[in-house]
C-alpha atoms as a PDB file:
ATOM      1  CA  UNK A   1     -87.774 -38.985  42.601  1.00  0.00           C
ATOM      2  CA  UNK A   2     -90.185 -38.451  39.914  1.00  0.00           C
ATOM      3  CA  UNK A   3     -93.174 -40.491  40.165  1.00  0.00           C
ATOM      4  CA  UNK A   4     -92.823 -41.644  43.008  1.00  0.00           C
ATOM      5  CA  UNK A   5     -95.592 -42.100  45.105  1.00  0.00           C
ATOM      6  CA  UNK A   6     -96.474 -40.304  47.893  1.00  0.00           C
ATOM      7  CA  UNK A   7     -98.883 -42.247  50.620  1.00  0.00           C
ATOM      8  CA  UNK A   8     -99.402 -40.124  53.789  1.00  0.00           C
ATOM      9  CA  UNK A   9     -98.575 -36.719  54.836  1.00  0.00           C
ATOM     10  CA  UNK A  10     -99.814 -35.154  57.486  1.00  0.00           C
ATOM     11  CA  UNK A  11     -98.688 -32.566  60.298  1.00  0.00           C
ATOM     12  CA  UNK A  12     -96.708 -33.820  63.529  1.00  0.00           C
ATOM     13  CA  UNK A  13     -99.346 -33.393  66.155  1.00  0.00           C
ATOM     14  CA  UNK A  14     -97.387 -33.535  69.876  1.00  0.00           C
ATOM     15  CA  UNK A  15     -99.890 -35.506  71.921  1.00  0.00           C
ATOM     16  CA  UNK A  16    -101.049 -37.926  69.099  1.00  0.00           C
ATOM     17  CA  UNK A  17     -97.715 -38.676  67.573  1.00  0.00           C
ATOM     18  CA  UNK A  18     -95.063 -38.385  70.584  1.00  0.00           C
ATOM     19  CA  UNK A  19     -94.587 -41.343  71.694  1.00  0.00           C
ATOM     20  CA  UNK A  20     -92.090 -40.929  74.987  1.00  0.00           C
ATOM     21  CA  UNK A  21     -89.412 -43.772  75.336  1.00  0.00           C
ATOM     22  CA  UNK A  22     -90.122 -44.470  71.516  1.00  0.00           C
ATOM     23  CA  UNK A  23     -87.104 -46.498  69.673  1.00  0.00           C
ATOM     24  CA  UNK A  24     -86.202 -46.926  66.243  1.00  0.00           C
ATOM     25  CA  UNK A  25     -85.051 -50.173  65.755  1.00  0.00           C
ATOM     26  CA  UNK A  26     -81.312 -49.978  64.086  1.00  0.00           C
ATOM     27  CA  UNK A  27     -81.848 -46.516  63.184  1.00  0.00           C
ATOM     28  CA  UNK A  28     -80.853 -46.160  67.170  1.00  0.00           C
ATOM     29  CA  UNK A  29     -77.357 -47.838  66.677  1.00  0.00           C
ATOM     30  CA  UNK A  30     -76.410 -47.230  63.111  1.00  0.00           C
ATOM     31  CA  UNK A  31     -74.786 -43.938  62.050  1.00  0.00           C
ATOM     32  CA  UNK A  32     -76.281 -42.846  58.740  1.00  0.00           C
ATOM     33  CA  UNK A  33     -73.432 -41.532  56.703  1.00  0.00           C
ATOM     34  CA  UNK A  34     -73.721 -39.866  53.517  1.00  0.00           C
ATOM     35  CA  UNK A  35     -71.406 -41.868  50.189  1.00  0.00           C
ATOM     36  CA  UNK A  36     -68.926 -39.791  48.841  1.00  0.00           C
ATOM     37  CA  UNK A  37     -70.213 -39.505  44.547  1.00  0.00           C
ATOM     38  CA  UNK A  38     -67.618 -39.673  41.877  1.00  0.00           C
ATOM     39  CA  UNK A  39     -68.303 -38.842  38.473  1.00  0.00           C
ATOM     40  CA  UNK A  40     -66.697 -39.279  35.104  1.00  0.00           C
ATOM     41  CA  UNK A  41     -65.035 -36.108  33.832  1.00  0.00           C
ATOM     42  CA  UNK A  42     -67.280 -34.459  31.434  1.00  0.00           C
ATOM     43  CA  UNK A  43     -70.157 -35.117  34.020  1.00  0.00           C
ATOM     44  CA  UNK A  44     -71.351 -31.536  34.200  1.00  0.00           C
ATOM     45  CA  UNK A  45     -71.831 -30.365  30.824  1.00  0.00           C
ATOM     46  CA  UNK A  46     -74.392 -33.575  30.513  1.00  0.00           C
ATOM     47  CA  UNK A  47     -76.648 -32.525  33.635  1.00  0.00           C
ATOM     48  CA  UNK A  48     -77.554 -28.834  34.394  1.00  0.00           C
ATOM     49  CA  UNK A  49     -77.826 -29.462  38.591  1.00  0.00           C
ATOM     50  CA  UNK A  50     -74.457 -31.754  39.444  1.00  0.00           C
ATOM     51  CA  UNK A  51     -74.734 -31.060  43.192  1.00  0.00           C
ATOM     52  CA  UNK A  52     -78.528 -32.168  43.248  1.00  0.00           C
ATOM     53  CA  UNK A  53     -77.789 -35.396  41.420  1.00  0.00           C
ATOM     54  CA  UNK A  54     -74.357 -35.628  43.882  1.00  0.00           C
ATOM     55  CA  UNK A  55     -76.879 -34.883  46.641  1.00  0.00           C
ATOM     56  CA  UNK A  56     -79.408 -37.403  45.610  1.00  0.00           C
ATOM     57  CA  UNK A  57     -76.749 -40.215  44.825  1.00  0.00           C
ATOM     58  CA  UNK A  58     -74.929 -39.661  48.196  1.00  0.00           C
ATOM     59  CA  UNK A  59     -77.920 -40.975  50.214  1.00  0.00           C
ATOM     60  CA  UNK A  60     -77.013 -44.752  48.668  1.00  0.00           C
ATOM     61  CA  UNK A  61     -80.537 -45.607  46.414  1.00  0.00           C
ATOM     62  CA  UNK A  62     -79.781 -49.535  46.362  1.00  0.00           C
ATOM     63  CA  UNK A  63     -81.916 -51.384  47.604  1.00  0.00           C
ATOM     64  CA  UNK A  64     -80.633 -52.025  51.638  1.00  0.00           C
ATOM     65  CA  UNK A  65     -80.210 -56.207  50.406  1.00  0.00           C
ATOM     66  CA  UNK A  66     -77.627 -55.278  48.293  1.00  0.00           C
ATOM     67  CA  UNK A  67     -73.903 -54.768  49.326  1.00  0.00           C
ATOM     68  CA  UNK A  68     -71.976 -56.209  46.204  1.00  0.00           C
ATOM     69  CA  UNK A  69     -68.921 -54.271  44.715  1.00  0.00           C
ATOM     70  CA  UNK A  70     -69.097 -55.529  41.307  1.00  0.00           C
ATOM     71  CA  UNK A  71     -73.142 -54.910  40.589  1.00  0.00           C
ATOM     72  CA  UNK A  72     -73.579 -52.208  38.701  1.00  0.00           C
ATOM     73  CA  UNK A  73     -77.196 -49.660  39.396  1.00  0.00           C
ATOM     74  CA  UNK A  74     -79.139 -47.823  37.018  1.00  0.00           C
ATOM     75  CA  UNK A  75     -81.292 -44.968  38.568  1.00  0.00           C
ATOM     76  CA  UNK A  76     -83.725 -42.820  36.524  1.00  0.00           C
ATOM     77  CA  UNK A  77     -82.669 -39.028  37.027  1.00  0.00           C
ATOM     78  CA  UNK A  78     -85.157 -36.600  35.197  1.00  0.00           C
ATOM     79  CA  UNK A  79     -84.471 -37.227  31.480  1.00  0.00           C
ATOM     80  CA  UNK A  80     -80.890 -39.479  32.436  1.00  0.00           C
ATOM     81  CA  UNK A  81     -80.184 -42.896  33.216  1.00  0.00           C
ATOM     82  CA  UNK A  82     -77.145 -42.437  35.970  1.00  0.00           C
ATOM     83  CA  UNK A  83     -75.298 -45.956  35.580  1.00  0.00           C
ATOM     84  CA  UNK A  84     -72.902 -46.416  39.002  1.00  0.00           C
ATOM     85  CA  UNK A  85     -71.463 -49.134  41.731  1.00  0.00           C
ATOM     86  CA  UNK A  86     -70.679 -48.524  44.851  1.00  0.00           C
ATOM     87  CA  UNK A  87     -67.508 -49.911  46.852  1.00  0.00           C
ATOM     88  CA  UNK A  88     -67.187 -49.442  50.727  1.00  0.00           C
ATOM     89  CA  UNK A  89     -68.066 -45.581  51.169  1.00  0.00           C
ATOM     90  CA  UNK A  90     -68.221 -44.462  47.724  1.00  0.00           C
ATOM     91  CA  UNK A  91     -70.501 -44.370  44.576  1.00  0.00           C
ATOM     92  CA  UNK A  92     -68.848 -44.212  41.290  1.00  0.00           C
ATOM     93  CA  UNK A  93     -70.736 -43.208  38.688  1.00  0.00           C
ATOM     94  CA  UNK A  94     -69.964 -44.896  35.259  1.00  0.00           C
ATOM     95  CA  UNK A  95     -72.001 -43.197  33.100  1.00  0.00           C
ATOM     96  CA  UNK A  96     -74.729 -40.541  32.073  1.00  0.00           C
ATOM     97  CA  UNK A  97     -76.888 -41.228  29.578  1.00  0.00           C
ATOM     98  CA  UNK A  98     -80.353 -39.115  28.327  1.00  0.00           C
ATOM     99  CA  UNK A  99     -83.238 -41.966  28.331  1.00  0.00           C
END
């Protein structure tokens, strides 16, 4: 996202950052799965790049504490505010609004 900032990058380097036998907490026995995105008709004459904002939305931005049906999200997206909930395995957007 814009603005957001970026702390540390730096190259993988085999024998300082392999780590054999390594595990990754619940990343090890929870299946990432992308949300399926809905939008409102009308959705794609508001933004120019759908499938980016589709892309972005799919990879669940909530914070991970939250898991309530009827709480309604607003993300910053470029110039937008993208308005949405999310119920089981998909995010609904509500609206699209320039900021």
């Amino acid at each position: 996202m814009d603005g957001t900032p970026i702390y540390d990058i730096k190259p993988y380097v085999e024998y300082a950052d392999s780590h054999p036998g390594a595990r990754s907490g619940f990343v090890d026995t929870n299946i990432w799965e992308p949300l399926e995105v809905v939008f409102p008709e009308g959705s794609e004459s508001l933004v120019d790049d759908l499938a980016t904002l589709r892309d972005v939305l799919s990879l669940d931005p909530r914070p991970r504490y939250q898991d309530d049906p009827s709480k309604e999200y607003l993300m910053s997206y470029g110039l937008f505010e993208v308005r949405f909930k999310v119920e089981g395995k998909v995010l609904t957007v509500i609206d699209i609004r320039k900021s």
